[in-house]
C-alpha atoms as a PDB file:
ATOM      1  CA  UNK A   1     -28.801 -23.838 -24.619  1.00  0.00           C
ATOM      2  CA  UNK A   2     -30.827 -22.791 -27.265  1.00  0.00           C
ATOM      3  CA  UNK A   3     -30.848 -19.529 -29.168  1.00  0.00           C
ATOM      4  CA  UNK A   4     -34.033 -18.158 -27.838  1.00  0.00           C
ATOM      5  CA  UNK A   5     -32.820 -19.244 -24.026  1.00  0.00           C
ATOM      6  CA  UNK A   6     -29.102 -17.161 -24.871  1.00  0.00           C
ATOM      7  CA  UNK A   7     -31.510 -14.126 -25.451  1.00  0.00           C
ATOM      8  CA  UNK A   8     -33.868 -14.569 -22.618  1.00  0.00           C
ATOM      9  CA  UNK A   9     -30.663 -14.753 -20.559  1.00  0.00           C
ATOM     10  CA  UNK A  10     -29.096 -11.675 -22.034  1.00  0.00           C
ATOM     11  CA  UNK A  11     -32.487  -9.912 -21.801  1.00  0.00           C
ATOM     12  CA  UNK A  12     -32.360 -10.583 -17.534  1.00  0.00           C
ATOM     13  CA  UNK A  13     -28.692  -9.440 -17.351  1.00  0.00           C
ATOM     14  CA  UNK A  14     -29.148  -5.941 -16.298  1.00  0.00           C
ATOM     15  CA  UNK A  15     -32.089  -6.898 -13.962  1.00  0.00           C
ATOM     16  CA  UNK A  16     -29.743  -9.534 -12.222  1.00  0.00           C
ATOM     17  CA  UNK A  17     -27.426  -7.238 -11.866  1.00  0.00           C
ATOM     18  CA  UNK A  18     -29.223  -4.470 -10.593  1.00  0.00           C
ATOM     19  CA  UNK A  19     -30.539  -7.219  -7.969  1.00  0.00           C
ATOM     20  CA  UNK A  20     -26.676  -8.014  -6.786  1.00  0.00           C
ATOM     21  CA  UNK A  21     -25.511  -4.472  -6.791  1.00  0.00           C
ATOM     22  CA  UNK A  22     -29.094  -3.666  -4.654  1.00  0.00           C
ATOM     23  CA  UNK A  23     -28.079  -6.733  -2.416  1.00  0.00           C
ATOM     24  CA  UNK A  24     -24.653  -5.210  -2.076  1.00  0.00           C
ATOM     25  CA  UNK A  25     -25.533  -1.689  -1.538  1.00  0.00           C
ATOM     26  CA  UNK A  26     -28.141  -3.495   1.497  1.00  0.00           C
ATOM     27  CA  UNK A  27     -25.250  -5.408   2.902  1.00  0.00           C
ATOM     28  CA  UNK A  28     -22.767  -2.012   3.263  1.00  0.00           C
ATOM     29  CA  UNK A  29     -25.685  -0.339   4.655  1.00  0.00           C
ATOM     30  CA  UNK A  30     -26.546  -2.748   7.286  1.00  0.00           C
ATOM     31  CA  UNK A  31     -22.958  -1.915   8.313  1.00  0.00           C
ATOM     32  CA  UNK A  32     -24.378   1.077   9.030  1.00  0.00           C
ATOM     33  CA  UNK A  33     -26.843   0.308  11.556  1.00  0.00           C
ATOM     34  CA  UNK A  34     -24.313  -1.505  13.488  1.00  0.00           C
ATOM     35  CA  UNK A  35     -21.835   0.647  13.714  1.00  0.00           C
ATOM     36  CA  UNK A  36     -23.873   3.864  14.238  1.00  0.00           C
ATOM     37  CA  UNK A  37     -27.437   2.711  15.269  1.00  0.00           C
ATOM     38  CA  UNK A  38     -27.445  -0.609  17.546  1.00  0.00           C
ATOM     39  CA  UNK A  39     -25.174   1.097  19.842  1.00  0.00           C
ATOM     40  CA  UNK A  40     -27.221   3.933  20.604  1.00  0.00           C
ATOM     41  CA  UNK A  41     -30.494   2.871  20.611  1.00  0.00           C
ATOM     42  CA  UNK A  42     -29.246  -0.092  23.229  1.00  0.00           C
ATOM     43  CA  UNK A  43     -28.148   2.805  25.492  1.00  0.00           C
ATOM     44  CA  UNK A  44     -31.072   4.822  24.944  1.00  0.00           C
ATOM     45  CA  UNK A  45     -33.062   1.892  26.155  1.00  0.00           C
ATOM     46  CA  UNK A  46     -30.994   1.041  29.753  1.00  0.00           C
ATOM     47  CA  UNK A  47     -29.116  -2.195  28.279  1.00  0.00           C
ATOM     48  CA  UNK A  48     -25.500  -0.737  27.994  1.00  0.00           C
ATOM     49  CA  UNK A  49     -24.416  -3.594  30.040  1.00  0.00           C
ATOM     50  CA  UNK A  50     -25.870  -5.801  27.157  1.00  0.00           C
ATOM     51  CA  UNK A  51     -23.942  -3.665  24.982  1.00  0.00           C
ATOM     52  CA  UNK A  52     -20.838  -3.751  26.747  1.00  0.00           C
ATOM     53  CA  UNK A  53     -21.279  -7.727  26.038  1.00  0.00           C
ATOM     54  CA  UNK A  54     -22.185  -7.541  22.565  1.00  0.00           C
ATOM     55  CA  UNK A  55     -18.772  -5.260  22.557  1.00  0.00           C
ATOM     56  CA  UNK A  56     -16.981  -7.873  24.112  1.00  0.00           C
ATOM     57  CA  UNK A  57     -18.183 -10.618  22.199  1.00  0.00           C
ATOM     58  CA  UNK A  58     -17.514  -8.688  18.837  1.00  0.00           C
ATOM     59  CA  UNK A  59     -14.834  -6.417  19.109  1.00  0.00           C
ATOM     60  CA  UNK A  60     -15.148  -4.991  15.591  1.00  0.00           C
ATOM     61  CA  UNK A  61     -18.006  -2.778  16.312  1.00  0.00           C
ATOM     62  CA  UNK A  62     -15.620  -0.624  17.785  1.00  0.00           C
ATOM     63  CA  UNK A  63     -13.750  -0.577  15.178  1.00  0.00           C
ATOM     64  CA  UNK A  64     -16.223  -0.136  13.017  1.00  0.00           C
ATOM     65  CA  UNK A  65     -17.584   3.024  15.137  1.00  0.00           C
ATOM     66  CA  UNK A  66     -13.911   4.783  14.790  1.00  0.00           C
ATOM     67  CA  UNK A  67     -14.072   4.597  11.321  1.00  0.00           C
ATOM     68  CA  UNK A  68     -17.758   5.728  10.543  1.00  0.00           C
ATOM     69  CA  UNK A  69     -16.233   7.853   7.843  1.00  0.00           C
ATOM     70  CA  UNK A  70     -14.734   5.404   5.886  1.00  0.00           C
ATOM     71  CA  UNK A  71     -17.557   3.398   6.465  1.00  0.00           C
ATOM     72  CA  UNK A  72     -20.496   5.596   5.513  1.00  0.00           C
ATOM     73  CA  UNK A  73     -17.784   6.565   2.408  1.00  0.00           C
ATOM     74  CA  UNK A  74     -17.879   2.750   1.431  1.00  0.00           C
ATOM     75  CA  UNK A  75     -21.725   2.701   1.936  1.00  0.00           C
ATOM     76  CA  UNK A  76     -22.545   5.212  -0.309  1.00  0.00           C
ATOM     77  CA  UNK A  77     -20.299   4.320  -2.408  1.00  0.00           C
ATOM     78  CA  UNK A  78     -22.253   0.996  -2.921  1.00  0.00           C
ATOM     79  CA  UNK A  79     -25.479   3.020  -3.402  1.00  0.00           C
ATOM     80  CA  UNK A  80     -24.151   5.229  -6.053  1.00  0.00           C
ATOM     81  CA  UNK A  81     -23.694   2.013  -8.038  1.00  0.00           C
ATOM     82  CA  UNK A  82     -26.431   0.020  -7.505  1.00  0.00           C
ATOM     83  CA  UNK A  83     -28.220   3.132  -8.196  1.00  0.00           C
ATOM     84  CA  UNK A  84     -26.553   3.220 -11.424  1.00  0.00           C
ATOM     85  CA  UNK A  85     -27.037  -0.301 -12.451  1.00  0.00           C
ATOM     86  CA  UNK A  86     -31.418   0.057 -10.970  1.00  0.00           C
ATOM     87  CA  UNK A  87     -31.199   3.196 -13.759  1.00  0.00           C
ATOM     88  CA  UNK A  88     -29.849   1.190 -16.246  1.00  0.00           C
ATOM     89  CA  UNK A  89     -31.843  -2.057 -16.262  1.00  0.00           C
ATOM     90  CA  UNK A  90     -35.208   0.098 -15.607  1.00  0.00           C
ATOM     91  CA  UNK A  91     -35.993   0.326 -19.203  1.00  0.00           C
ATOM     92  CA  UNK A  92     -34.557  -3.018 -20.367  1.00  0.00           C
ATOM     93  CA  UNK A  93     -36.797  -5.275 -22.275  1.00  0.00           C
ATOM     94  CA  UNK A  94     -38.221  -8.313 -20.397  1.00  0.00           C
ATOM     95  CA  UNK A  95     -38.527 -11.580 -22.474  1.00  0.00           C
ATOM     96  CA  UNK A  96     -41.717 -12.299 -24.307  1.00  0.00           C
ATOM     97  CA  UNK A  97     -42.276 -15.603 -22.476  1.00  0.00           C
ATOM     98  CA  UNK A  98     -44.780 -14.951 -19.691  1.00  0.00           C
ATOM     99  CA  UNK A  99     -43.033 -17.052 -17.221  1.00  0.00           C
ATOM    100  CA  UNK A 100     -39.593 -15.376 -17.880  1.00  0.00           C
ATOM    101  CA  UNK A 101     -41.273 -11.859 -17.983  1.00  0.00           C
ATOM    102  CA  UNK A 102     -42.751 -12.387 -14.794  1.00  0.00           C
ATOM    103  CA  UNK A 103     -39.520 -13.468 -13.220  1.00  0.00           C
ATOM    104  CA  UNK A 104     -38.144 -10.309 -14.820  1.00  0.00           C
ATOM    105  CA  UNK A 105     -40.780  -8.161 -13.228  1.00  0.00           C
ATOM    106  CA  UNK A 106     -40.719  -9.747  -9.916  1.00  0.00           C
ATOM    107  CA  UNK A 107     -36.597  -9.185 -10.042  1.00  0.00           C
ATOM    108  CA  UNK A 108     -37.306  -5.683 -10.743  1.00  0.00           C
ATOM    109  CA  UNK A 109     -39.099  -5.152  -7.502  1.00  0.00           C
ATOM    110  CA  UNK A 110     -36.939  -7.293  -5.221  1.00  0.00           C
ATOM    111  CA  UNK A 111     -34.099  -4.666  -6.581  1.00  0.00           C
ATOM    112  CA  UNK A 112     -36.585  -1.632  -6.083  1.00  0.00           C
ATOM    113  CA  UNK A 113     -36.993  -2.494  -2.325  1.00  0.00           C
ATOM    114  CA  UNK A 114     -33.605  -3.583  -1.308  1.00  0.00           C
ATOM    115  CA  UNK A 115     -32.462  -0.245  -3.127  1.00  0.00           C
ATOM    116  CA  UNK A 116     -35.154   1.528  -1.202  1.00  0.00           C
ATOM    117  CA  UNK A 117     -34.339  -0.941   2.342  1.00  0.00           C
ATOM    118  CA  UNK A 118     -30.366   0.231   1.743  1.00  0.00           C
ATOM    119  CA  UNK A 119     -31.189   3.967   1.205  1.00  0.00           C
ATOM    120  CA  UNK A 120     -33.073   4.183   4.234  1.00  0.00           C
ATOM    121  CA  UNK A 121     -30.830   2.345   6.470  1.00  0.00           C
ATOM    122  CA  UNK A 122     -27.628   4.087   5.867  1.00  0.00           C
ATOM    123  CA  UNK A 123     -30.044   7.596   6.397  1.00  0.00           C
ATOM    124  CA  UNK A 124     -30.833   6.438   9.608  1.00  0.00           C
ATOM    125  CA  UNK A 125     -27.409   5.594   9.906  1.00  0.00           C
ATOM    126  CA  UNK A 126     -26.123   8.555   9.637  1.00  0.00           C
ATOM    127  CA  UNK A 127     -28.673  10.483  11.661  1.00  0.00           C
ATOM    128  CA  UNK A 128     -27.015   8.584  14.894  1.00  0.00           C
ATOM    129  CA  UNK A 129     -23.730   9.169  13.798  1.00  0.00           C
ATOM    130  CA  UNK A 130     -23.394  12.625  13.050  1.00  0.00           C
ATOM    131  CA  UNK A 131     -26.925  14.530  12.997  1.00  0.00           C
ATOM    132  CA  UNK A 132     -28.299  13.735  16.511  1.00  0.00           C
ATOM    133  CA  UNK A 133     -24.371  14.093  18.237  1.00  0.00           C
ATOM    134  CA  UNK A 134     -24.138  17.453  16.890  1.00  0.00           C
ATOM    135  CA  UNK A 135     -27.075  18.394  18.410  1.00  0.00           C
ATOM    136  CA  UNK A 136     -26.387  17.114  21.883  1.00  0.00           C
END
């Protein structure tokens, strides 16, 4: 590779990473809405039998739902650092080449959103799993 390709590279870095630790903090949170949300909202909406068969086909949503705690402790967790690394690589320089800069850009708001997607889904989250029980 050549030297100005090494620094182009090195100059995406944070931004790629900031991408993987948003895609990871997305992932945990979908976790989330599994555990805590799709069970619920199937109820609320008559198909607990469909439920019962979703339960039965995949047993680990039960598990899963007994350890909410650990798993909303895991999830934020995994938003803490991708919020970290999104801080970090805001202010990093994008390469001078237009083509690189726009990829650069472009990875900036793919991180942005799944940051923003993750955030809201393990709020919703835990709405179902301990707001809206305490109130009932």
């Amino acid at each position: 590779m050549t030297e100005a390709g090494d620094s182009a590279q090195a100059l995406l870095t944070p931004v790629r990473q900031s991408l993987w630790g948003a895609g990871g903090a997305l992932l945990t949170s979908t976790g989330t809405l599994i555990c805590c949300v799709l069970p619920a909202v199937m109820v609320s909406l008559g198909a607990g039998a469909a439920l019962a068969g979703l339960v039965s086909a995949v047993p680990q949503i039960v598990w899963l739902s007994e350890r909410k705690g650990l798993l909303f402790g895991i999830a934020t967790v995994a938003l803490l650092l991708a919020g970290a690394l999104l801080w970090r690589a805001r202010s990093a320089p994008c390469p001078a080449d237009p083509a690189l800069a726009r990829t650069c850009m472009r990875l900036r708001r793919w991180s942005n959103g799944l940051y923003l997607a993750s955030v809201l889904a393990t709020i919703t989250g835990a709405l179902f799993a301990f707001v809206l029980p305490a109130l009932g």
